[in-house]
C-alpha atoms as a PDB file:
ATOM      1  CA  UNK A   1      -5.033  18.883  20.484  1.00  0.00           C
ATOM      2  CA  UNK A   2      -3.724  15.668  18.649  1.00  0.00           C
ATOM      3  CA  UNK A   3      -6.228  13.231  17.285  1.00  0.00           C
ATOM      4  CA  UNK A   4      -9.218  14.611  18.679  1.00  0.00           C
ATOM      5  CA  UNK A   5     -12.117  12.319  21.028  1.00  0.00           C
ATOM      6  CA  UNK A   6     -14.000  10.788  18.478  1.00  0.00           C
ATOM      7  CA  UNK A   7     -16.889   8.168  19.190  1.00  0.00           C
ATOM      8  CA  UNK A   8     -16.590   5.535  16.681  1.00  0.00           C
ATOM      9  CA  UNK A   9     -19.859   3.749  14.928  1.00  0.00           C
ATOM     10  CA  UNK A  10     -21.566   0.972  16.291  1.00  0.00           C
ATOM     11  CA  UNK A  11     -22.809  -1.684  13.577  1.00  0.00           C
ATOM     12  CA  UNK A  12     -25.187  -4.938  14.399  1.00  0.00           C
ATOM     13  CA  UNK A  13     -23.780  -7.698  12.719  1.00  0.00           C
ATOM     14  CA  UNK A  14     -26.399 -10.173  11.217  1.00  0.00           C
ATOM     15  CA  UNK A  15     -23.944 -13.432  10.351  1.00  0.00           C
ATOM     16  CA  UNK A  16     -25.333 -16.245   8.837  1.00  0.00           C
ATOM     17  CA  UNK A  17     -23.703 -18.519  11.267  1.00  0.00           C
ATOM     18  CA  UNK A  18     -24.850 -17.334  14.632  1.00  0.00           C
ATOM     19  CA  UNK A  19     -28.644 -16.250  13.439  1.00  0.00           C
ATOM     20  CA  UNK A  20     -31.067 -17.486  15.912  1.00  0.00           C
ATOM     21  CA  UNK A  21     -28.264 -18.126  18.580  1.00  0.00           C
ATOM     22  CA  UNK A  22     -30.362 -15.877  20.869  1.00  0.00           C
ATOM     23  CA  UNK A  23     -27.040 -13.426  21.444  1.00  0.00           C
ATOM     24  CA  UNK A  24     -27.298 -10.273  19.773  1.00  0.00           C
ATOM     25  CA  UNK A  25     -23.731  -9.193  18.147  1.00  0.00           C
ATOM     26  CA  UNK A  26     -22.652  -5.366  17.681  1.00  0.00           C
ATOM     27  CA  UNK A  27     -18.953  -4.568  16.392  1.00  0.00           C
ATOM     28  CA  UNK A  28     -17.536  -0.779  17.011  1.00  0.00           C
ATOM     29  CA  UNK A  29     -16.131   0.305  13.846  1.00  0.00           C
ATOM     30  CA  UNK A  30     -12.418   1.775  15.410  1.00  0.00           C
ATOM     31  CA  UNK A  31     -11.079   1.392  12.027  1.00  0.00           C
ATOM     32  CA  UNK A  32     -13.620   4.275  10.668  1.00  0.00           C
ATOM     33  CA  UNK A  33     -11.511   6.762  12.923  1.00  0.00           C
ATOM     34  CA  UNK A  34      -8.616   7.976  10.780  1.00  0.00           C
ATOM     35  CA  UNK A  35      -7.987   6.858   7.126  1.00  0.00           C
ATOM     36  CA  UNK A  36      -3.858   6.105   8.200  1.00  0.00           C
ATOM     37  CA  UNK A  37      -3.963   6.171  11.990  1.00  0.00           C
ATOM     38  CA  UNK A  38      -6.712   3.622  12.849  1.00  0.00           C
ATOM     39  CA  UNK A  39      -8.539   2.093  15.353  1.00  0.00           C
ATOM     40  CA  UNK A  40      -6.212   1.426  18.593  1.00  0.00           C
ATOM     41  CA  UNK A  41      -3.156   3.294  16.654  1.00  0.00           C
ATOM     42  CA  UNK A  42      -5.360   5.753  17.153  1.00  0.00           C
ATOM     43  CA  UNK A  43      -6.280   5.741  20.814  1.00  0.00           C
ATOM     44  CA  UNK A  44      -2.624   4.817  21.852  1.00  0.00           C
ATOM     45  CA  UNK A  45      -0.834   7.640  19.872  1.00  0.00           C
ATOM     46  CA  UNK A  46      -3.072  10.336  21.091  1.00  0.00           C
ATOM     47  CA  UNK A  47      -1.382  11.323  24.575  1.00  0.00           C
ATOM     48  CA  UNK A  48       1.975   9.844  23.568  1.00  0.00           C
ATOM     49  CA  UNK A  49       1.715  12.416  20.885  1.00  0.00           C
ATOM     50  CA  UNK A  50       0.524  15.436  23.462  1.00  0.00           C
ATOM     51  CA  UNK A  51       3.446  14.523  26.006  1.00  0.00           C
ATOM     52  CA  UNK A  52       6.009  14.228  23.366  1.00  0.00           C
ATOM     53  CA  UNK A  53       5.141  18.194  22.515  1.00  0.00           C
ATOM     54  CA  UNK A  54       4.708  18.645  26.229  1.00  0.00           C
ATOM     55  CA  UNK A  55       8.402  17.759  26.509  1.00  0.00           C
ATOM     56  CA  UNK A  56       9.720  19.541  23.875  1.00  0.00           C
ATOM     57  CA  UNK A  57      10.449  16.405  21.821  1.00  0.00           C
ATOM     58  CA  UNK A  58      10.650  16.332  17.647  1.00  0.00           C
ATOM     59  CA  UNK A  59      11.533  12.969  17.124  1.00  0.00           C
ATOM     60  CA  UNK A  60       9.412   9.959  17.701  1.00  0.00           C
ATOM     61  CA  UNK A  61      11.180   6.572  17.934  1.00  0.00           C
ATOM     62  CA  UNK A  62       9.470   2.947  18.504  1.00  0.00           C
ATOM     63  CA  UNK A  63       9.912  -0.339  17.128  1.00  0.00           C
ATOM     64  CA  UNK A  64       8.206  -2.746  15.223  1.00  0.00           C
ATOM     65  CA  UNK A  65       7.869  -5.721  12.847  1.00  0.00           C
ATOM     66  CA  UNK A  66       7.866  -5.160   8.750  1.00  0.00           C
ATOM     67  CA  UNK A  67       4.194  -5.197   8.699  1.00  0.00           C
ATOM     68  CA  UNK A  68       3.289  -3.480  12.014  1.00  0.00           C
ATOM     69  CA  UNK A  69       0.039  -1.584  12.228  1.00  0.00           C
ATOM     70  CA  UNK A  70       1.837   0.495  14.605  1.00  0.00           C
ATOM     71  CA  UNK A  71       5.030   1.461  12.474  1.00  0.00           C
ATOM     72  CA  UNK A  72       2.846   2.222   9.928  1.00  0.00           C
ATOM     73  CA  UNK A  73       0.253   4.502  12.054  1.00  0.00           C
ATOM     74  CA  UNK A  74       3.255   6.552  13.892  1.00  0.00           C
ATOM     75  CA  UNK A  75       4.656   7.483  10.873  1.00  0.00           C
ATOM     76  CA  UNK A  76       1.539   8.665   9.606  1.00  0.00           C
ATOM     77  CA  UNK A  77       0.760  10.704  12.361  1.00  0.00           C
ATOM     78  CA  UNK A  78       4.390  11.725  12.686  1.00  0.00           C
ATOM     79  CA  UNK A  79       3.807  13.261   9.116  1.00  0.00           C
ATOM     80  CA  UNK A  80       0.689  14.726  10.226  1.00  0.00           C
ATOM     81  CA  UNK A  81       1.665  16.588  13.398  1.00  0.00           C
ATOM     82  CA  UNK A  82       5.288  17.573  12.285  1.00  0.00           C
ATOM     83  CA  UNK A  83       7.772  14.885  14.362  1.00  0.00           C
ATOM     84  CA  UNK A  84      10.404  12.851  12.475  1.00  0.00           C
ATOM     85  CA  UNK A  85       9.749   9.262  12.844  1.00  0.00           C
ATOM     86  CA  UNK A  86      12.226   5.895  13.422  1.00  0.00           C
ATOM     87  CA  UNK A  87      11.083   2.973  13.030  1.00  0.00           C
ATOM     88  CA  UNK A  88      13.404   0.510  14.632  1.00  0.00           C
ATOM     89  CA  UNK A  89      12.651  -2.968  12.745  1.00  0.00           C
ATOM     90  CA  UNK A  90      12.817  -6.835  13.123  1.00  0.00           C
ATOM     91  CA  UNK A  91      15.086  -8.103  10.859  1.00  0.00           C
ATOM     92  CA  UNK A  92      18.780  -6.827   9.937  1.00  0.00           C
ATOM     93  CA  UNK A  93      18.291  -8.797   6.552  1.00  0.00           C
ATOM     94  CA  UNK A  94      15.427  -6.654   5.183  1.00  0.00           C
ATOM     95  CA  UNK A  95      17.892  -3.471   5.219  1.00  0.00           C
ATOM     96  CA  UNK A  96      20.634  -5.448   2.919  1.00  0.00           C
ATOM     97  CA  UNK A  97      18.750  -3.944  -0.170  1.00  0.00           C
ATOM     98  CA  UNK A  98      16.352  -1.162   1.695  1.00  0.00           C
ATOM     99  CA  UNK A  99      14.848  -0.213  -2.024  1.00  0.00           C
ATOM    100  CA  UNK A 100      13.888  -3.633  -2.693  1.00  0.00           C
ATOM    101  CA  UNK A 101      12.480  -4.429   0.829  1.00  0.00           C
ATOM    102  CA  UNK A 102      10.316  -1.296   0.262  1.00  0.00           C
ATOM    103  CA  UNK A 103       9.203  -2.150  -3.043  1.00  0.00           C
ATOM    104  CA  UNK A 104       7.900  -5.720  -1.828  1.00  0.00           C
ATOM    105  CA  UNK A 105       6.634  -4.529   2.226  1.00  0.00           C
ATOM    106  CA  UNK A 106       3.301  -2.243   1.354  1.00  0.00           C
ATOM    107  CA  UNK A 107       3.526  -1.479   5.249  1.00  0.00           C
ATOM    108  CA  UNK A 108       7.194   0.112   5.064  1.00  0.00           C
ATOM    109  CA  UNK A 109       6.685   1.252   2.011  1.00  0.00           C
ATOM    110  CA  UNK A 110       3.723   3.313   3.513  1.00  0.00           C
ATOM    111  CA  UNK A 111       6.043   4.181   6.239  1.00  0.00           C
ATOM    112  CA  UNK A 112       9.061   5.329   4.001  1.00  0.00           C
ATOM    113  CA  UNK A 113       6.177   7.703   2.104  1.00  0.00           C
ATOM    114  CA  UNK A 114       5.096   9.185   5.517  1.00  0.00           C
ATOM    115  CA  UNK A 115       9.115   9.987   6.234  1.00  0.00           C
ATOM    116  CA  UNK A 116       9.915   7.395   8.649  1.00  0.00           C
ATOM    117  CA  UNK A 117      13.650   6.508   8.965  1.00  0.00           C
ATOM    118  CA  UNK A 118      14.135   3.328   9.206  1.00  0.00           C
ATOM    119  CA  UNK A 119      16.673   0.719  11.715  1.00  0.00           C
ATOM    120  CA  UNK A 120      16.744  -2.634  11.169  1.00  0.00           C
ATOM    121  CA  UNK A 121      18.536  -4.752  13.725  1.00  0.00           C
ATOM    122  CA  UNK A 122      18.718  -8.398  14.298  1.00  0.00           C
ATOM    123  CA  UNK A 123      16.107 -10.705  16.129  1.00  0.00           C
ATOM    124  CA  UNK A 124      18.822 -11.275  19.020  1.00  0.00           C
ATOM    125  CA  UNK A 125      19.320  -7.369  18.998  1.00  0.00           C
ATOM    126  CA  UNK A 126      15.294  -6.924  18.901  1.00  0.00           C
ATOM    127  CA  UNK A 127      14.977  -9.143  21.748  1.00  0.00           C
ATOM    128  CA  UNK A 128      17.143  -7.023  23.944  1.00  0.00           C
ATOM    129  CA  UNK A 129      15.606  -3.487  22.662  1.00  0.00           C
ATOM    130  CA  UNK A 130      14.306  -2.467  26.312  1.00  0.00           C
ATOM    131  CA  UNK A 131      17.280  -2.741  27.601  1.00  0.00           C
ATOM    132  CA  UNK A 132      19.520   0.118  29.272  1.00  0.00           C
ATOM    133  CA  UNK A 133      22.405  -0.462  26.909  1.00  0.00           C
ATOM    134  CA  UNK A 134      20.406  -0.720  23.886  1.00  0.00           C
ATOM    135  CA  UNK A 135      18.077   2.708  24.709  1.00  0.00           C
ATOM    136  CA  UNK A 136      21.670   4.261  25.453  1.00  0.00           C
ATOM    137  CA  UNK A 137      22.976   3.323  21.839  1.00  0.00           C
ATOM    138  CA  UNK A 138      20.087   4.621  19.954  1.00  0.00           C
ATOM    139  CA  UNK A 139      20.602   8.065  21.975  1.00  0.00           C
ATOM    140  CA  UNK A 140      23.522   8.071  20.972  1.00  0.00           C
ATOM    141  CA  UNK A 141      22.970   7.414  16.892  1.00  0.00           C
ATOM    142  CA  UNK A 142      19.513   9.278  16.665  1.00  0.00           C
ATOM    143  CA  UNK A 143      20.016  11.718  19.527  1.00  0.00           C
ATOM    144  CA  UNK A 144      17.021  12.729  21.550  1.00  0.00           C
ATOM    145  CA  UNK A 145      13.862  11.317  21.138  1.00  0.00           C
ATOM    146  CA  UNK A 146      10.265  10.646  22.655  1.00  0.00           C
ATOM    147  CA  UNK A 147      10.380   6.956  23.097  1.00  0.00           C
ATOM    148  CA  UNK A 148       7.053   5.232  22.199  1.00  0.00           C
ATOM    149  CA  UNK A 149       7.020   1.079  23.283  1.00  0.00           C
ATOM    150  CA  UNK A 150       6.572  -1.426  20.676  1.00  0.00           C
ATOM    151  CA  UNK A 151       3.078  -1.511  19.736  1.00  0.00           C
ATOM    152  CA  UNK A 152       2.171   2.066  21.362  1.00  0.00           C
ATOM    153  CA  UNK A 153       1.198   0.516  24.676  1.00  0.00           C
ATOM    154  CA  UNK A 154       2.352   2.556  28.020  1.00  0.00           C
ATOM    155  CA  UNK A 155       0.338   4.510  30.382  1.00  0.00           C
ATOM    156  CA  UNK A 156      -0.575   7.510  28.294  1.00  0.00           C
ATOM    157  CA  UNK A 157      -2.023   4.604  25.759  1.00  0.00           C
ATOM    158  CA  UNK A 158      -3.372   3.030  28.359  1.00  0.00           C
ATOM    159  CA  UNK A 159      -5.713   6.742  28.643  1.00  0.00           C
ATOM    160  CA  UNK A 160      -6.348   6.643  25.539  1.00  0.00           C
ATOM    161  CA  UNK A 161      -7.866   3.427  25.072  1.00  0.00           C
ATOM    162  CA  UNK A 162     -10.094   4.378  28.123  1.00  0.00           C
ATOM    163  CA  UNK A 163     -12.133   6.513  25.548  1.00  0.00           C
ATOM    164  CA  UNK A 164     -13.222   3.786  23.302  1.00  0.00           C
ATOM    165  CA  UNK A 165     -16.131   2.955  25.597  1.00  0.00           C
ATOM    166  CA  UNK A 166     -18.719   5.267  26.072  1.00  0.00           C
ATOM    167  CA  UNK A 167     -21.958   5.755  28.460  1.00  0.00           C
ATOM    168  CA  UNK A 168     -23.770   4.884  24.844  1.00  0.00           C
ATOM    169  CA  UNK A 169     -21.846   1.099  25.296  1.00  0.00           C
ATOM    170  CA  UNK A 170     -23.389   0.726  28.667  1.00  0.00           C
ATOM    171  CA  UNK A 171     -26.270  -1.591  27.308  1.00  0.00           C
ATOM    172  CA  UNK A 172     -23.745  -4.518  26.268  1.00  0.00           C
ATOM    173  CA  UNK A 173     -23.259  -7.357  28.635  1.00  0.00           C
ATOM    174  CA  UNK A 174     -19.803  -8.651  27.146  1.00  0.00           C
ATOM    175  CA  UNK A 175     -17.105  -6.361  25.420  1.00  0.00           C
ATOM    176  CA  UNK A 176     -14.842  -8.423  23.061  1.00  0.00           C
ATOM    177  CA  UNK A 177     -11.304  -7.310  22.013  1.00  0.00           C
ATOM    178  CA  UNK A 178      -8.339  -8.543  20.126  1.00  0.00           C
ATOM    179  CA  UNK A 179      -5.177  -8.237  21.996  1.00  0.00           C
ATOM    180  CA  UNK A 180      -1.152  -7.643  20.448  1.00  0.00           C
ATOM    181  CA  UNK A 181       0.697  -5.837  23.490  1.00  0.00           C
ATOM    182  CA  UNK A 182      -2.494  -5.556  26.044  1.00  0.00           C
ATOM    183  CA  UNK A 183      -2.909  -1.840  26.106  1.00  0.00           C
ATOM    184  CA  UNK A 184      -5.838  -1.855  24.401  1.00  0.00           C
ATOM    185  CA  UNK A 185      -8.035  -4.425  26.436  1.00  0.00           C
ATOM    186  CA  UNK A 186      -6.354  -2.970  29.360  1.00  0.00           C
ATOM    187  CA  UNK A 187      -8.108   0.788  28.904  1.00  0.00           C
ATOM    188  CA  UNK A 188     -11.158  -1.041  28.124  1.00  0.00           C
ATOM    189  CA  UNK A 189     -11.654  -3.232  31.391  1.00  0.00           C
ATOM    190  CA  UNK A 190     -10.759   0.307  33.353  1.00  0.00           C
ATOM    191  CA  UNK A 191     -13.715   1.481  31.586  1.00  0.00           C
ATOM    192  CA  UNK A 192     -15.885  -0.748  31.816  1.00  0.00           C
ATOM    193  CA  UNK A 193     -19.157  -0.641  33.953  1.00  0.00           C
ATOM    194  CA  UNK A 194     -20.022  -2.982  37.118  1.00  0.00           C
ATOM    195  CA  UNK A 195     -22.353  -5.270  34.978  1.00  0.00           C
ATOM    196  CA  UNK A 196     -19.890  -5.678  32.311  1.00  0.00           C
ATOM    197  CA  UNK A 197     -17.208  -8.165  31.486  1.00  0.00           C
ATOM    198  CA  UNK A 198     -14.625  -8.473  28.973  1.00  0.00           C
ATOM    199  CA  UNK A 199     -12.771 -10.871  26.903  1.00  0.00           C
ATOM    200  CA  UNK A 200      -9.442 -10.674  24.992  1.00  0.00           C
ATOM    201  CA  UNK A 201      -8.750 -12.867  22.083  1.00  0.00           C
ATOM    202  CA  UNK A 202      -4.418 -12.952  22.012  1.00  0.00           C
ATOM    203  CA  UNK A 203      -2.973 -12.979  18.829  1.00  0.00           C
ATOM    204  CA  UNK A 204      -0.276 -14.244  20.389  1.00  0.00           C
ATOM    205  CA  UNK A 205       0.981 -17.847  21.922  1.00  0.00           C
ATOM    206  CA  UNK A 206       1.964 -17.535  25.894  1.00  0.00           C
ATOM    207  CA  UNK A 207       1.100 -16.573  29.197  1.00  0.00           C
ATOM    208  CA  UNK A 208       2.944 -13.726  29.503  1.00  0.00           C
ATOM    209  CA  UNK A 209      -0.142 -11.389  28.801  1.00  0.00           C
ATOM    210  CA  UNK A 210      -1.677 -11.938  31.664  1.00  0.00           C
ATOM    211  CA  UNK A 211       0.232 -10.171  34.262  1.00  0.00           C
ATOM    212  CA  UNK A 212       1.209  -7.517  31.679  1.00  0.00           C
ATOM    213  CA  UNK A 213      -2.630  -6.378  31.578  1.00  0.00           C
ATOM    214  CA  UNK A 214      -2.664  -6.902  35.089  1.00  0.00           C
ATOM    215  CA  UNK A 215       0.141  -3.989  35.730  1.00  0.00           C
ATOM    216  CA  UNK A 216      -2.618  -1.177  33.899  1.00  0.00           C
ATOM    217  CA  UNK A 217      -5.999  -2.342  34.864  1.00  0.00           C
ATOM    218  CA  UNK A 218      -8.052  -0.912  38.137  1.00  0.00           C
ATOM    219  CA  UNK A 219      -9.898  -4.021  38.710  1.00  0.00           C
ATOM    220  CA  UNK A 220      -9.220  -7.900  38.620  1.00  0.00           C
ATOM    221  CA  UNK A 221     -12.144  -9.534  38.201  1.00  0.00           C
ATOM    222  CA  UNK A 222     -14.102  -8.112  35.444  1.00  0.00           C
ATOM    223  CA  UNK A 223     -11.941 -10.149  32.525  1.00  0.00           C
ATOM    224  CA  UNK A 224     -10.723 -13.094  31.095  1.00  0.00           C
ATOM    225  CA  UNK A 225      -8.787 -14.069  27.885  1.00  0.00           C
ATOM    226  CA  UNK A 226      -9.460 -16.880  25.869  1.00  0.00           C
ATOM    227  CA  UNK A 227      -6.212 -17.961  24.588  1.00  0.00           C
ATOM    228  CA  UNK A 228      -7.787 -20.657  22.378  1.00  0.00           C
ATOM    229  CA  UNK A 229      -7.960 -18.884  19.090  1.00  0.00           C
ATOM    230  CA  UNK A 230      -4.389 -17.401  17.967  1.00  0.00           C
ATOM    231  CA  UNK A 231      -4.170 -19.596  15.198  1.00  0.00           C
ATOM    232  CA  UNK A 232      -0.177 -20.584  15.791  1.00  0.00           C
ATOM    233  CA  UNK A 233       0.599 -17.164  16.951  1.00  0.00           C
ATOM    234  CA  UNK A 234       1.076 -13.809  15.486  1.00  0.00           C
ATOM    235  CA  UNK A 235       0.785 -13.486  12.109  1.00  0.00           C
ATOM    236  CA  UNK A 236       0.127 -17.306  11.638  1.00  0.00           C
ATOM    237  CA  UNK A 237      -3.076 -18.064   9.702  1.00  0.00           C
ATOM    238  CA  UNK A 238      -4.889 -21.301   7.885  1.00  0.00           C
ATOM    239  CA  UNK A 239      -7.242 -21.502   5.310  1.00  0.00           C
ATOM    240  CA  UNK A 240     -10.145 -21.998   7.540  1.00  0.00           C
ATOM    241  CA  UNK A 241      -9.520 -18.326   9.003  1.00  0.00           C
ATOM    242  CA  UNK A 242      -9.187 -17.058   5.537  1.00  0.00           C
ATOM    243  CA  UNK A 243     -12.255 -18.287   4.619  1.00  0.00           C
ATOM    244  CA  UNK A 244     -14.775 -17.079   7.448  1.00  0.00           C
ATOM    245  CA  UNK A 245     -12.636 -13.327   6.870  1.00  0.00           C
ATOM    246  CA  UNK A 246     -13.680 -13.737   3.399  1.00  0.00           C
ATOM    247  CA  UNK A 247     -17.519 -14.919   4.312  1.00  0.00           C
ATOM    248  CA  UNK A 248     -17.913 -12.142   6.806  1.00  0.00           C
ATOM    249  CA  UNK A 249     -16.784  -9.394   4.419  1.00  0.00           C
ATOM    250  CA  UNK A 250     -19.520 -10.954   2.005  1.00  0.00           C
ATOM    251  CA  UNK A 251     -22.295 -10.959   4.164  1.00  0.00           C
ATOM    252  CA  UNK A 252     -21.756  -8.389   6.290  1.00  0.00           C
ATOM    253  CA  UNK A 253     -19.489  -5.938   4.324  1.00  0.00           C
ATOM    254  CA  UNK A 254     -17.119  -5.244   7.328  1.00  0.00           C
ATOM    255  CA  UNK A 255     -13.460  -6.247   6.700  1.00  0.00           C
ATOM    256  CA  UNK A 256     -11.202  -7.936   9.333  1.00  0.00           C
ATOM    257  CA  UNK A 257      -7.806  -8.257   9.414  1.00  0.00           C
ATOM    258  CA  UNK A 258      -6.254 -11.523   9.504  1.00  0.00           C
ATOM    259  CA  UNK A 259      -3.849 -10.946  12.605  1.00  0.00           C
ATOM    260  CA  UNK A 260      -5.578  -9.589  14.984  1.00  0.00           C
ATOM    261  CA  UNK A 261      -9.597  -8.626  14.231  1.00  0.00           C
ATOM    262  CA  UNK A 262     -10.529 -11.905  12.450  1.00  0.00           C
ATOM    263  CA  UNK A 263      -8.731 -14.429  14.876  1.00  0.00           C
ATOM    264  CA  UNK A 264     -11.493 -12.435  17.939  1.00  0.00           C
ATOM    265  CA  UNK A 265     -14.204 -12.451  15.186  1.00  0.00           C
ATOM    266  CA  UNK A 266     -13.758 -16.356  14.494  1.00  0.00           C
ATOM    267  CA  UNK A 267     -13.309 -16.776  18.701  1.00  0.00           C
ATOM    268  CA  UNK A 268     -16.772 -14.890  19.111  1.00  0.00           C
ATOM    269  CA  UNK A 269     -18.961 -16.871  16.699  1.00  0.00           C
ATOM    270  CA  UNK A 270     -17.097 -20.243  17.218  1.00  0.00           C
ATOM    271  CA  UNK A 271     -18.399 -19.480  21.207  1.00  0.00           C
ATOM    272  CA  UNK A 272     -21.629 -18.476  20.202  1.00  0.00           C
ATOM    273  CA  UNK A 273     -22.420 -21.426  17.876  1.00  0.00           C
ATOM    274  CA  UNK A 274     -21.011 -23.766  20.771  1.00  0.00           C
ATOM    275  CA  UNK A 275     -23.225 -22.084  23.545  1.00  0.00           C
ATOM    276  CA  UNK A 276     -20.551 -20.260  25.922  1.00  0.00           C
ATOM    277  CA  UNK A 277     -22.637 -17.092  26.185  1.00  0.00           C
ATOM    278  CA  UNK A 278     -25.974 -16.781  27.770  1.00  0.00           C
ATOM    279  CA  UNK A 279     -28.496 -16.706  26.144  1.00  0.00           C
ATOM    280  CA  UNK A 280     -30.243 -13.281  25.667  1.00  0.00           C
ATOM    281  CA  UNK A 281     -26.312 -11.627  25.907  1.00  0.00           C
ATOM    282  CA  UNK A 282     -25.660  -8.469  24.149  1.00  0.00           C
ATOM    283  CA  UNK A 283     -21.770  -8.709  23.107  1.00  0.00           C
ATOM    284  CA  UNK A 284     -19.282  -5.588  22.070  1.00  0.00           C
ATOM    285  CA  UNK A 285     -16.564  -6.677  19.664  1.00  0.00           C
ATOM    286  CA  UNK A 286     -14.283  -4.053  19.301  1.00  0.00           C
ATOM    287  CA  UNK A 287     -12.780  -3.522  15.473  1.00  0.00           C
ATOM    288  CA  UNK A 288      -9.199  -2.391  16.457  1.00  0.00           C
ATOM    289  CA  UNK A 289      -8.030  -1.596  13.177  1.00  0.00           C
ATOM    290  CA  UNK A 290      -5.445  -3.311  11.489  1.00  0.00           C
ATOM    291  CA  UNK A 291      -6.725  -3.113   7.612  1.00  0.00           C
ATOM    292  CA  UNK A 292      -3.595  -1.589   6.396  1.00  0.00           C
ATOM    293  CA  UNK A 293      -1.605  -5.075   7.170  1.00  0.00           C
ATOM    294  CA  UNK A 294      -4.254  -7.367   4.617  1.00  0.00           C
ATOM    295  CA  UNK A 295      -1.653  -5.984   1.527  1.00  0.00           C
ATOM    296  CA  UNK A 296       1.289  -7.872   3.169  1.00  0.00           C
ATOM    297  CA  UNK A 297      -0.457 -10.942   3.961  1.00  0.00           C
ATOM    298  CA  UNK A 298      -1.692 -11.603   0.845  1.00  0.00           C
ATOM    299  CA  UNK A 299       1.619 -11.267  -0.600  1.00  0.00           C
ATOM    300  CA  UNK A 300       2.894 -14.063   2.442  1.00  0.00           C
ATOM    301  CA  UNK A 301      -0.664 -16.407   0.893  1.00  0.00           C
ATOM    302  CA  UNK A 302       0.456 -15.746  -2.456  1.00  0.00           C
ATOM    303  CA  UNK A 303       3.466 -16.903  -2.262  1.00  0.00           C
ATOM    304  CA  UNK A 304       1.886 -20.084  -0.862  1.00  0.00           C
ATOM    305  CA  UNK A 305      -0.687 -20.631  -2.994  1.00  0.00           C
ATOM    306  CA  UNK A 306      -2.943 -20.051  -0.997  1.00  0.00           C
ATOM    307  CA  UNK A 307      -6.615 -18.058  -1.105  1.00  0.00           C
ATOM    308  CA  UNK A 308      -6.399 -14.364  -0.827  1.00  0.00           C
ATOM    309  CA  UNK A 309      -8.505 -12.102   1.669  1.00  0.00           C
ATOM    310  CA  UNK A 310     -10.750 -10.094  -0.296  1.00  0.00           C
END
């Protein structure tokens, strides 16, 4: 079986900032679940993986950004369980000098160790990469393939993320979760219990991720996302996020990364200290992973001057 069930840790977090709020605060540690294929990577990759074998596939292709958690995960576990990877990538300009881009891109650079071949296209081509004409082309360069959606998420992810909750999470009142493509949250509100609610923190700027969760998930009124904490959109930041990643990791020795984890971490306590939650609530925040994309955006902060995540 690939990537076997695995229950992750569960951690109480004691943060300066929210003591005596009267909410108690737990984070599941998905990132502890595989040193190169973590957290939601993880969960998503798992049946994709099993139905790629199941139809005879040895080639995995999916697409990505230059410092996507998910490029870098599938070529790890491509390496790992014997498929050749593609990684079809934003940005025709980074292939212009491919040793170079590597050199400076820890994630590709990962990816290129882990025997990913790599396609960059243009933005204008990336936008169109679901499209019948597109799919056809790439059969036609790469040949046959198992297809896996940007950012893992499809139905067979959708099963896997059903397995990060277990009957051991049924004593939390609110389950927290970052959110890229939706697939994650979505497996998560099919799991979740009658008492239970959950919120997703979007990384991203837009509506649109409403009705995609909506297409996965059982139930309709067990969620809500709080779109107020994306920071610009994905893979924006400012220096007040930097600096409560940083404090957090000081105190409480658990990292975040600075797309995805740390925007929902700064969304939780910011609610807590302003009273959202009842009092007495036990919240869930789900760590989805994501370390491996810290190296790159230090390099972006660098650049700018700015303060680096430790």
């Amino acid at each position: 079986m690939f990537l076997e069930n695995k229950n992750s840790r569960i951690q109480q977090i004691h943060f300066s900032e929210i003591e005596n709020s009267g909410i108690t605060l737990f984070i599941k540690r998905e990132d502890e679940l595989h040193p190169f294929i973590s957290g939601n990577k993880y969960r998503k990759l798992k049946y994709n993986l099993a139905e790629a074998e199941k139809q005879q596939k040895t080639t995995l292709l999916t697409f990505g950004g230059a410092y996507s958690n998910h490029i870098a995960a599938t070529a790890a576990a491509g390496l790992a369980y014997n498929f050749k990877t593609i990684g079809v990538i934003r940005g025709n300009e980074l292939g212009d000098n491919l040793a170079e881009t590597i050199q400076n891109n820890p994630t590709l650079k990962f990816a290129a160790e882990h025997n990913m071949q790599f396609e960059f296209i243009s933005r204008a081509a990336y936008r169109n990469k679901t499209s019948q004409e597109f799919s056809a082309s790439l059969q036609k360069k790469f040949g046959d393939f198992y297809l896996v959606p940007e950012g893992g998420t499809n139905n067979f992810a959708i099963k896997g993320c059903e397995e990060i909750l277990t009957e051991e999470d049924d004593k939390f009142d609110i389950v927290c979760c970052a959110i890229g493509t939706g697939g994650t949250i979505s497996g998560i509100i099919n799991s979740l219990k009658s008492h239970q609610k959950a919120i997703g923190f979007p990384a991203l700027k837009g509506d649109f991720l409403q009705q995609e969760i909506s297409k996965y998930i059982l139930k309709k009124d067990n969620w809500s996302l709080n779109t107020n904490y994306h920071f610009g959109g994905y893979a924006k930041i400012s220096e007040e996020l930097i600096t409560f990643i940083n404090k957090f990791k000081s105190e409480t020795a658990i990292p975040l990364d600075p797309v995805y984890t740390g925007k929902m971490m700064f969304g939780i306590v910011d609610l807590i200290k302003n009273g959202f939650f009842e009092k007495g609530s036990i919240i869930l925040a789900i760590h989805t992973g994501g370390l491996q994309g810290i190296d790159g955006m230090n390099l972006l902060l660098k650049k700018k001057n700015l303060a680096q995540i430790i």
